[in-house]
Protein backbone atom coordinates (compact mmCIF):
# COMPACT_ATOMS: atom_id res chain seq x y z
CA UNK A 1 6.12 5.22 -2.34
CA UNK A 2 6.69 3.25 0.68
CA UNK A 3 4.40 3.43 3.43
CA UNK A 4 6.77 3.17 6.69
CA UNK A 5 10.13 4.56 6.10
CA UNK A 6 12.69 4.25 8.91
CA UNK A 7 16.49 6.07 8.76
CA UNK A 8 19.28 5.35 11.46
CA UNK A 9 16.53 5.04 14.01
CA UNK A 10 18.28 4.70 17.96
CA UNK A 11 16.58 4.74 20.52
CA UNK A 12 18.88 4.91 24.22
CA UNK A 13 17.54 4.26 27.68
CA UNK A 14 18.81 6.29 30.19
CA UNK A 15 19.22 10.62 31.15
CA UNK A 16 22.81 10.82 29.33
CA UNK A 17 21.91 9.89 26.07
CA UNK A 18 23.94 11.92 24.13
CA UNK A 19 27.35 10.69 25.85
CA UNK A 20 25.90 6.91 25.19
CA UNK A 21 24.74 8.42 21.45
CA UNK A 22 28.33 9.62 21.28
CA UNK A 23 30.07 6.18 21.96
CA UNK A 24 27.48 4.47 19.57
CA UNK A 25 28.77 6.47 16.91
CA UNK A 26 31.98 5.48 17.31
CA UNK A 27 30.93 1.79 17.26
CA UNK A 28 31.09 0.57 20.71
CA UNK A 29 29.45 -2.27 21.75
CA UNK A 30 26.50 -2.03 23.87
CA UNK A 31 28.38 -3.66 27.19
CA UNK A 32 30.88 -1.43 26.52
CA UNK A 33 27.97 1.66 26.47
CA UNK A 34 26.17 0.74 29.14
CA UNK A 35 29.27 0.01 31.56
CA UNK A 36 30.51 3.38 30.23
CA UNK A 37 27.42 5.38 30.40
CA UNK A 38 24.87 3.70 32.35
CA UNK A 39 22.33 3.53 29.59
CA UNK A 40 21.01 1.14 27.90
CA UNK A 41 20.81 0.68 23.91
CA UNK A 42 17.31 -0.30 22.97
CA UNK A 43 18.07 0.17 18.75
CA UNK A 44 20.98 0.31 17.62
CA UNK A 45 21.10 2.41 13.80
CA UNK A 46 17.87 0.39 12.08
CA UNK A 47 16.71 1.53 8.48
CA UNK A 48 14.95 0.02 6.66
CA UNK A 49 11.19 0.40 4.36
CA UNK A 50 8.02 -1.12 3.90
CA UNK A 51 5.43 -1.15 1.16
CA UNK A 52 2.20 -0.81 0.96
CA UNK A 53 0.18 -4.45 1.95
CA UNK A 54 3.19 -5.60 3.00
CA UNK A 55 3.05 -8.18 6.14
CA UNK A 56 7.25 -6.64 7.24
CA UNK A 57 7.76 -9.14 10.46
CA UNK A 58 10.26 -8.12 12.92
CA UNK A 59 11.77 -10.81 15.02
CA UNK A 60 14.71 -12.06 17.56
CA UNK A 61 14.58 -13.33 20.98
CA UNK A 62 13.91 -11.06 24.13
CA UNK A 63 15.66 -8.07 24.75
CA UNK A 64 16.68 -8.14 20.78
CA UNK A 65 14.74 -4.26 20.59
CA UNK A 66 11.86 -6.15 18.59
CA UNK A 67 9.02 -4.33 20.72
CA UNK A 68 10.80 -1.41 20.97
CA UNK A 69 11.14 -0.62 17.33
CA UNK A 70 7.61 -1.41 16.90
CA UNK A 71 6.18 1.35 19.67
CA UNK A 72 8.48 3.88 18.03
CA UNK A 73 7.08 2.98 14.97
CA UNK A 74 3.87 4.81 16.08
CA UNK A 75 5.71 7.32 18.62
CA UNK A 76 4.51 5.73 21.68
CA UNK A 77 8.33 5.49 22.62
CA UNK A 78 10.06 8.70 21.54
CA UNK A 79 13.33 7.98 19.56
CA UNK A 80 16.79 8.84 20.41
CA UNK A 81 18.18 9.57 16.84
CA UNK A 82 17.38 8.75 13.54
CA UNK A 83 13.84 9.37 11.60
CA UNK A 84 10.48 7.93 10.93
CA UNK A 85 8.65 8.51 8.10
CA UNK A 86 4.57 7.29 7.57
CA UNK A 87 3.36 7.97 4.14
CA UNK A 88 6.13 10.65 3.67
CA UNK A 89 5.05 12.46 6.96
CA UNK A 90 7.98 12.62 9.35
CA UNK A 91 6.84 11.33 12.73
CA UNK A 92 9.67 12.09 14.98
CA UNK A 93 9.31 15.47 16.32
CA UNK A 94 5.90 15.81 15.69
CA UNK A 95 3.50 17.76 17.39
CA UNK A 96 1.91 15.56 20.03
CA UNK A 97 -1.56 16.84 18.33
CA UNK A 98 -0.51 15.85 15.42
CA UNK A 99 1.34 12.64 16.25
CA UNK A 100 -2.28 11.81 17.83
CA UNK A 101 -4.13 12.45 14.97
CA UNK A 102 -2.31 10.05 12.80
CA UNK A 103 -2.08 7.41 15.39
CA UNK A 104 -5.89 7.35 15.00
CA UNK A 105 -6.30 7.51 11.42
CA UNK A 106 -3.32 5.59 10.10
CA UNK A 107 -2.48 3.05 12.34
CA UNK A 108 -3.88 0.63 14.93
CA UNK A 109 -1.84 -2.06 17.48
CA UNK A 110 -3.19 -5.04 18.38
CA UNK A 111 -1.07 -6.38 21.85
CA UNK A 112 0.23 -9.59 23.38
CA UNK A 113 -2.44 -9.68 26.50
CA UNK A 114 -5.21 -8.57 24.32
CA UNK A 115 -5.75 -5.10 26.76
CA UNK A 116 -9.75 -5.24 26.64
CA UNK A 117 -11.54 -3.34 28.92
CA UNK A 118 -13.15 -5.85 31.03
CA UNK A 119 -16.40 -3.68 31.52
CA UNK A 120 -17.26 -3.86 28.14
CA UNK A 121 -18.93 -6.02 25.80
CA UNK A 122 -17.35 -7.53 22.80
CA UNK A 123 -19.12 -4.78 20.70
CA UNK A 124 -18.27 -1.89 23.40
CA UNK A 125 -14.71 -2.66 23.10
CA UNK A 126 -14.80 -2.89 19.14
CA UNK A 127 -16.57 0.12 19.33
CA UNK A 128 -13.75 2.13 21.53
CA UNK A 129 -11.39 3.60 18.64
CA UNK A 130 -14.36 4.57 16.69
CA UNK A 131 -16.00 5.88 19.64
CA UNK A 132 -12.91 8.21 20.03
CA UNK A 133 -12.67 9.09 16.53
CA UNK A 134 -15.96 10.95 17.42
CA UNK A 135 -17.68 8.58 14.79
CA UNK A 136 -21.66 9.06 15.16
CA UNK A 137 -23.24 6.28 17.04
CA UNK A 138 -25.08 4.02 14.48
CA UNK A 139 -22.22 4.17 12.00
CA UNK A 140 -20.13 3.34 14.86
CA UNK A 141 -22.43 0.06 15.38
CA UNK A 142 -22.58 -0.57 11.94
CA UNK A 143 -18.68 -0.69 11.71
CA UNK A 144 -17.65 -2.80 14.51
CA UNK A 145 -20.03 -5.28 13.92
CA UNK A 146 -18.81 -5.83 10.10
CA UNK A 147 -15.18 -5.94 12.35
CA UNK A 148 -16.53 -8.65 15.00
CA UNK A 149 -18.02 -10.26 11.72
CA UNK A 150 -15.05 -10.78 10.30
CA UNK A 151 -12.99 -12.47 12.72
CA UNK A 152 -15.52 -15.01 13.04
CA UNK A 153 -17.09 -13.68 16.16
CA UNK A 154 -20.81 -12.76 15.52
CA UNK A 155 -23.21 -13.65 17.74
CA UNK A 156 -21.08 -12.94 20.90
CA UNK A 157 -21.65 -8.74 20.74
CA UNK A 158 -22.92 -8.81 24.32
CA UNK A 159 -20.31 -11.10 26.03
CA UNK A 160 -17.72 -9.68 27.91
CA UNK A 161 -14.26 -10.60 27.75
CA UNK A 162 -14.44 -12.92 31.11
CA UNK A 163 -16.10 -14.97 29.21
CA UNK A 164 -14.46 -15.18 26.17
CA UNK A 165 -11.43 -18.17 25.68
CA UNK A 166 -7.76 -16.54 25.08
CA UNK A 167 -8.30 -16.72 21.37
CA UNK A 168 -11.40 -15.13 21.46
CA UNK A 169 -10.09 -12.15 23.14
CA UNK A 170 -7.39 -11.68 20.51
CA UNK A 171 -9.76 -11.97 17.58
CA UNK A 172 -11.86 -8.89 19.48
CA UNK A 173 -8.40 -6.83 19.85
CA UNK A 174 -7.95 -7.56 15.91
CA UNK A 175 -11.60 -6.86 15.51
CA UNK A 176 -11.19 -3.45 17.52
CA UNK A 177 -8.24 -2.32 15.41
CA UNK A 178 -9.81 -3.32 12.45
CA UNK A 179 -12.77 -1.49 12.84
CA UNK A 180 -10.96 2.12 12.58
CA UNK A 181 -9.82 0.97 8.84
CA UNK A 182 -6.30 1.60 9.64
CA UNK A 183 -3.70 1.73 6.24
CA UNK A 184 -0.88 -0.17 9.09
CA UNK A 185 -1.77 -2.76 11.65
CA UNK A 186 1.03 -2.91 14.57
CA UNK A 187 1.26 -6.53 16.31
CA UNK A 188 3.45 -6.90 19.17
CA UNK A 189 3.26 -10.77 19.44
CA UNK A 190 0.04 -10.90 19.41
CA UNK A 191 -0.64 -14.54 19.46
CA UNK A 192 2.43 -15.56 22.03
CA UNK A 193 0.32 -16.31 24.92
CA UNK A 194 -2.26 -18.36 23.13
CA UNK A 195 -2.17 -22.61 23.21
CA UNK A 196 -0.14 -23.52 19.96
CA UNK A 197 -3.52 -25.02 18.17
CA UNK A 198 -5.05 -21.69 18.63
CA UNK A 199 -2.20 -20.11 17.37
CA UNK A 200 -2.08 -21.82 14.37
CA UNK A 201 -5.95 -21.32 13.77
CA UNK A 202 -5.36 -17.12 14.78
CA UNK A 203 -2.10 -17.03 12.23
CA UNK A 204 -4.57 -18.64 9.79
CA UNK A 205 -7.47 -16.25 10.17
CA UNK A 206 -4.77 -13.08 10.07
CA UNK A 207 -3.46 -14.74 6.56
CA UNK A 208 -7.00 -14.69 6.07
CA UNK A 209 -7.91 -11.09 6.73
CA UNK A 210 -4.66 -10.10 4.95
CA UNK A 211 -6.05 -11.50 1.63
CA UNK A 212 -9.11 -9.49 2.16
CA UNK A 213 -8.36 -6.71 2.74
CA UNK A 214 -4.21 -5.84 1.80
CA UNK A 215 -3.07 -4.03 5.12
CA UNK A 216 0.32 -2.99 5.75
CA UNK A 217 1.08 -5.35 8.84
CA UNK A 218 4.03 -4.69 10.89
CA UNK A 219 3.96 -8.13 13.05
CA UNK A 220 6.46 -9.27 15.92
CA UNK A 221 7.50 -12.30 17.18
CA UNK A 222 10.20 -14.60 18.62
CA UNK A 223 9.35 -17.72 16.83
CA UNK A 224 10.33 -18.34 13.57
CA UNK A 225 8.18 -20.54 12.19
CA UNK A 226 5.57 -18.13 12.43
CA UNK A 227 7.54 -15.83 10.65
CA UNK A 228 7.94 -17.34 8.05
CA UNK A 229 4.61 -18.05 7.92
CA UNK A 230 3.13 -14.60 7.99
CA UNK A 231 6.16 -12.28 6.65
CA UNK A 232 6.44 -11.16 3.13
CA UNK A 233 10.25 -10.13 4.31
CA UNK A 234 11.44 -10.40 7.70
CA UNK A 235 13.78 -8.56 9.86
CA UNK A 236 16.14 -10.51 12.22
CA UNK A 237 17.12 -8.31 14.93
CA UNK A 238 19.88 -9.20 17.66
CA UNK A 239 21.13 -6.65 20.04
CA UNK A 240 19.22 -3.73 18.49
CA UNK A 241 20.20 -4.18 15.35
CA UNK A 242 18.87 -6.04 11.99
CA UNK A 243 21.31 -8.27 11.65
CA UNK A 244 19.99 -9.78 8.44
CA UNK A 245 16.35 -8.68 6.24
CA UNK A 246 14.86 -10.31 3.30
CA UNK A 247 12.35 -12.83 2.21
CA UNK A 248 11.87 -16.20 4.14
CA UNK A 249 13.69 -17.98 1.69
CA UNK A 250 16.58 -15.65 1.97
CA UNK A 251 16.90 -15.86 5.50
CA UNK A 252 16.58 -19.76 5.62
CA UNK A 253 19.01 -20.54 2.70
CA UNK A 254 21.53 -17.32 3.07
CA UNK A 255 22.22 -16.63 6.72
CA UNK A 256 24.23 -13.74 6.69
CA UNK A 257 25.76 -14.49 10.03
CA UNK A 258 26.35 -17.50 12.58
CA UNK A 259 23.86 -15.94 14.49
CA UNK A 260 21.30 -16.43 11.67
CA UNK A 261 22.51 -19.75 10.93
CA UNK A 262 22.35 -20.99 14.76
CA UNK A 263 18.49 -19.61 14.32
CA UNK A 264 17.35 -21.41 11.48
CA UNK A 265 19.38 -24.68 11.64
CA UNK A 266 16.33 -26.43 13.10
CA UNK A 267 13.77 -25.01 11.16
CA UNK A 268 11.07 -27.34 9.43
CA UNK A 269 11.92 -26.47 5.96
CA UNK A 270 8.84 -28.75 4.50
CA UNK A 271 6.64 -25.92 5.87
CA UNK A 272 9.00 -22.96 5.55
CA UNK A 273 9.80 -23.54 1.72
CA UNK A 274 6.98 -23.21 -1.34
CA UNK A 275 6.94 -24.51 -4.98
CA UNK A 276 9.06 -21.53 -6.13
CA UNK A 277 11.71 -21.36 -3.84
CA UNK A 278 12.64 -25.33 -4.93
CA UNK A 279 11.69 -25.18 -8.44
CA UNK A 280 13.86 -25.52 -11.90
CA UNK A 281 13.17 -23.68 -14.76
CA UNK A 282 11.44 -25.78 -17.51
CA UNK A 283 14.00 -25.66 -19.76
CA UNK A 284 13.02 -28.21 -22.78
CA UNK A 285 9.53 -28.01 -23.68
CA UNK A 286 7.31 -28.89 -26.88
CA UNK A 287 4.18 -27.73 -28.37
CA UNK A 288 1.25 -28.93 -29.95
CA UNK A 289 2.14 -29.10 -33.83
CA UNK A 290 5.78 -30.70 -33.02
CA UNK A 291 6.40 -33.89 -34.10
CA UNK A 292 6.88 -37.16 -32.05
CA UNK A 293 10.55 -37.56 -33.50
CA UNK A 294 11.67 -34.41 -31.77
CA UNK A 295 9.99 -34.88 -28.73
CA UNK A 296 12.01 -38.40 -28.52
CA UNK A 297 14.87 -36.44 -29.70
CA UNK A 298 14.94 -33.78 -26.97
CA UNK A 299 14.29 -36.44 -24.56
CA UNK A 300 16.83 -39.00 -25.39
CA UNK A 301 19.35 -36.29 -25.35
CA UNK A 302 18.61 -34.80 -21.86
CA UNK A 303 17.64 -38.85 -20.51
CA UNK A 304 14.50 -37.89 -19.75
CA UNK A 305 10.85 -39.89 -19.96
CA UNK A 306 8.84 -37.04 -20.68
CA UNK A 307 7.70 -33.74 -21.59
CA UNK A 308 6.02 -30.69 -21.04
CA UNK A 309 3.38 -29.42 -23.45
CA UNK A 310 2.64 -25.41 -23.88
CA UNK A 311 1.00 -23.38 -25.91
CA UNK A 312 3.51 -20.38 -28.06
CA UNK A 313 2.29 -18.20 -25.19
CA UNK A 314 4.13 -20.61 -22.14
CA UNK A 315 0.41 -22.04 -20.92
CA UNK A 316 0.42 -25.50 -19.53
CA UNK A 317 -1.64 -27.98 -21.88
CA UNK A 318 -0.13 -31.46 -20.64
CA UNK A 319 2.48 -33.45 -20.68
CA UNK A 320 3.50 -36.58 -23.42
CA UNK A 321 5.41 -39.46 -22.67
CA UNK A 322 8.32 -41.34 -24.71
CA UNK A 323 6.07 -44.45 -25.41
CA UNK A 324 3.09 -42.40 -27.05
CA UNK A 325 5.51 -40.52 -29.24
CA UNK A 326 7.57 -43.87 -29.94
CA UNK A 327 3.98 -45.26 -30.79
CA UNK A 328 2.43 -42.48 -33.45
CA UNK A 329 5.97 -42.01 -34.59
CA UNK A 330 5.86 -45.69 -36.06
CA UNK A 331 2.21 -44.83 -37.18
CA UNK A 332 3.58 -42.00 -39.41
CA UNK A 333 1.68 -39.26 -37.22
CA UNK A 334 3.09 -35.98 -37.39
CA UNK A 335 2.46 -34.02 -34.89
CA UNK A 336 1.63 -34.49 -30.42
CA UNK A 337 -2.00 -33.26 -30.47
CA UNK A 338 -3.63 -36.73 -30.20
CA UNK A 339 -0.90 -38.04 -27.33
CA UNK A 340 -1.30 -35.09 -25.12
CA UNK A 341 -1.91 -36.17 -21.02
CA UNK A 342 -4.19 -33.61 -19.12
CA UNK A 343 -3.51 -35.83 -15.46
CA UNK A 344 -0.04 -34.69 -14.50
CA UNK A 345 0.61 -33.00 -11.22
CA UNK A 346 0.81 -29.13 -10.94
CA UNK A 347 0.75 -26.69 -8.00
CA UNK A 348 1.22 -23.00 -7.63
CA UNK A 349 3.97 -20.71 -6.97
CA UNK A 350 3.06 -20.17 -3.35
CA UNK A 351 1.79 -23.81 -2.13
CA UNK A 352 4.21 -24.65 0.65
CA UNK A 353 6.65 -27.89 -0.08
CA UNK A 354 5.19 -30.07 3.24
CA UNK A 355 1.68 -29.79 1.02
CA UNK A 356 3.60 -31.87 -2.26
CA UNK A 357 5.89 -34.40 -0.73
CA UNK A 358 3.21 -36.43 -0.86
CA UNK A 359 2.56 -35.99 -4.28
CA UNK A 360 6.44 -35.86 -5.23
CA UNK A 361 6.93 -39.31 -3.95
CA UNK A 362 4.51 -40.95 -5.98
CA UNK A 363 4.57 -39.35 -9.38
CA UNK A 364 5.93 -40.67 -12.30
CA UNK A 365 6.37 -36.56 -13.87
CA UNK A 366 7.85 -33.54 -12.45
CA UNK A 367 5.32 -31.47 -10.91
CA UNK A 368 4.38 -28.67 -12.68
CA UNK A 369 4.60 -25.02 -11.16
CA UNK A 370 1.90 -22.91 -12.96
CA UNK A 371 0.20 -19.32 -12.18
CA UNK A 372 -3.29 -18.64 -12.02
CA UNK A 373 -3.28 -18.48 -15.48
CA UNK A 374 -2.11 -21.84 -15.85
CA UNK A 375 1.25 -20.44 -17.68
CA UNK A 376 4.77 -22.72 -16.61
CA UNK A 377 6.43 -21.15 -14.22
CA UNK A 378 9.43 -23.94 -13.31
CA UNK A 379 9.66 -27.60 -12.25
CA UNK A 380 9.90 -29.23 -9.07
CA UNK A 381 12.10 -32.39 -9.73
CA UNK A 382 13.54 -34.72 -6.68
CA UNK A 383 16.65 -33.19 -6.78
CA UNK A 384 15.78 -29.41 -6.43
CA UNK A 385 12.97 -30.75 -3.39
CA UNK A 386 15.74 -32.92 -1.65
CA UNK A 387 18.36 -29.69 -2.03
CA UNK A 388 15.67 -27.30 -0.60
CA UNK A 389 15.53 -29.66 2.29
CA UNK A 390 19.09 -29.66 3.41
CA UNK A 391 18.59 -26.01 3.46
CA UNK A 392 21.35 -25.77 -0.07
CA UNK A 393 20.88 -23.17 -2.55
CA UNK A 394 22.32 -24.71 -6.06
CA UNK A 395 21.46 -25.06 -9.16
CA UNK A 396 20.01 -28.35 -10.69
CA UNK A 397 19.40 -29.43 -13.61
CA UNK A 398 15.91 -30.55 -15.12
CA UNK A 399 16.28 -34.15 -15.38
């Protein structure tokens, strides 16, 4: 079941709601609402779902309704229309008791100016949400410092945030809502104000964390190459609305708008795209007990210089080469075990495409795209990199 469930969720600015609500309905613009009305639209009909350790970004430039989603996400803004559900539990129109309650035991927000009380230590403000839990004072301790561990902060309990660089005081607000062990981390932009290299080493270290420990991470953020960076899927909002949701590589290959398109168009796809988004399926392969002739066979007939080896169960043993099988052909050998090449290049689904241009210039084979079990997977060959590049989605042959 999904974690955060949200249907037709609006929220309106303003004391005449329901007039603005009305006009909404009816699919008026939000110029047209707010000249009409005098309120303003801060969401505009949003549903959508996310799963359990899923990092769900939300994104779009300012005034898009990114933030405000996020705070009714957790009721801190009340919503106009529309429902929220957290592990089944509907949120909107909850008891304020009750709405309390699962703030502190479900979820925890880290924010964009870090919002640490400046009169307490690095531990002290770790310690706050545990402290108003009503958590016992040594397993307090005990918990926030495994927290403060984790971000790569021990040893600086007893400074106080004065003291502390920018990034610093983020990793103690991600350290603070860690330490609760919340099933959904909320992050409005929480690295925005940091220098970029910082930012890049605090995205890292969240990537990091994520690994470890499989939160549900509901993360905003105008820029997208940190979106693509950190979201599983991403939401692109615009005006209130999602104007387009789905994986990286569906946002940066399939804009589903000119808006989306204007977005993307200078994204660094290198770093955006990985192994499987760009790869071919491996679609002539030859095992161990096949004979040299059909290797050359399958290769003259496709014009290639080489194959992949697998076991019967698709795992990656090697590749062999048209010379080797030209050469025990002519020796009378029967079969590829003896020609079989263990050095060829292989990477994993996930490794992003900036990490194997390197390697894809140089090589002599297609790079292999294996799991952690070392079973094929697809091929990157030039042709599928260079079309991931231009940002086109086609098909390509193996060649």
């Amino acid at each position: 079941m999904e974690i955060i469930k949200v249907e037709h969720l609006t929220k309106i600015y303003g004391s005449d709601t329901n007039k603005a609500l009305k006009l909404l309905n009816q699919g008026q613009d939000n110029n047209t609402i707010k000249k009409k009305t005098r309120q303003v639209v801060g969401v505009r009909d949003v549903s959508f779902h996310i799963e359990p350790g899923e990092s769900f970004v939300i994104m779009g430039l300012s005034g898009s309704g990114k933030s405000t989603l996020l705070r009714c996400l957790n009721g801190l803004i009340s919503a106009t229309a529309g429902k929220i559900f957290i592990e089944g539990q509907e949120l909107t129109g909850m008891p304020a008791h009750s709405l309390e309650k699962l703030r502190r035991q479900k979820m925890s927000m880290v924010f964009q100016r870090f919002a640490l009380l400046p009169h307490r230590t690095v531990l002290g403000n770790v310690d706050y949400g545990l402290e108003i839990q009503g958590l016992a004072r040594a397993e307090r301790r005990q918990k926030s410092l495994q927290a403060i561990a984790m971000v790569g902060l021990k040893g600086w309990e007893d400074s106080y945030p004065a003291g502390l660089s920018g990034g610093m005081q983020q990793r103690v607000g991600i350290a603070r809502a860690l330490a609760t062990d919340p099933d959904i981390l909320l992050l409005d932009e929480p690295f925005s104000a940091l220098d970029p290299l910082i930012r890049q080493e605090m995205q890292d270290e969240l990537l990091d964390i994520q690994k470890r420990l499989q939160k549900t991470i509901v993360f905003i953020t105008h820029d997208l190459d940190e979106a693509l960076k950190i979201g599983d899927r991403i939401a692109l909002m615009k005006d209130g609305a999602i104007v387009q949701m789905g994986q990286p590589e569906d946002i940066l290959l399939s804009p589903a708008t000119e808006y989306v398109a204007r977005f993307v168009e200078n994204v660094n796809y290198s770093k955006a795209l990985t192994a499987a988004s760009v790869m071919v399926r491996a679609r002539n392969v030859v095992h161990p007990k096949d004979g040299p002739m059909t290797a050359l066979h399958i290769m003259e007939r496709f014009g290639m210089s080489s194959l992949f080896v697998t076991d019967r169960g698709g795992k990656l043993l090697g590749y062999v080469n048209a010379d080797d099988a030209s050469r025990i052909a002519g020796q009378g050998i029967r079969q590829l075990d003896t020609i079989i090449k263990k050095d060829g290049p292989a990477a994993l689904p996930d490794t992003p495409l900036c990490e194997l241009l390197e390697v894809l210039a140089h090589t002599k084979v297609p790079v292999a795209v294996v799991d952690e079990d070392d079973s094929l997977k697809g091929v990157l060959v030039r042709g599928s990199v260079i079309a991931g590049l231009a940002g086109e989605r086609r098909e390509i042959s193996e060649q």
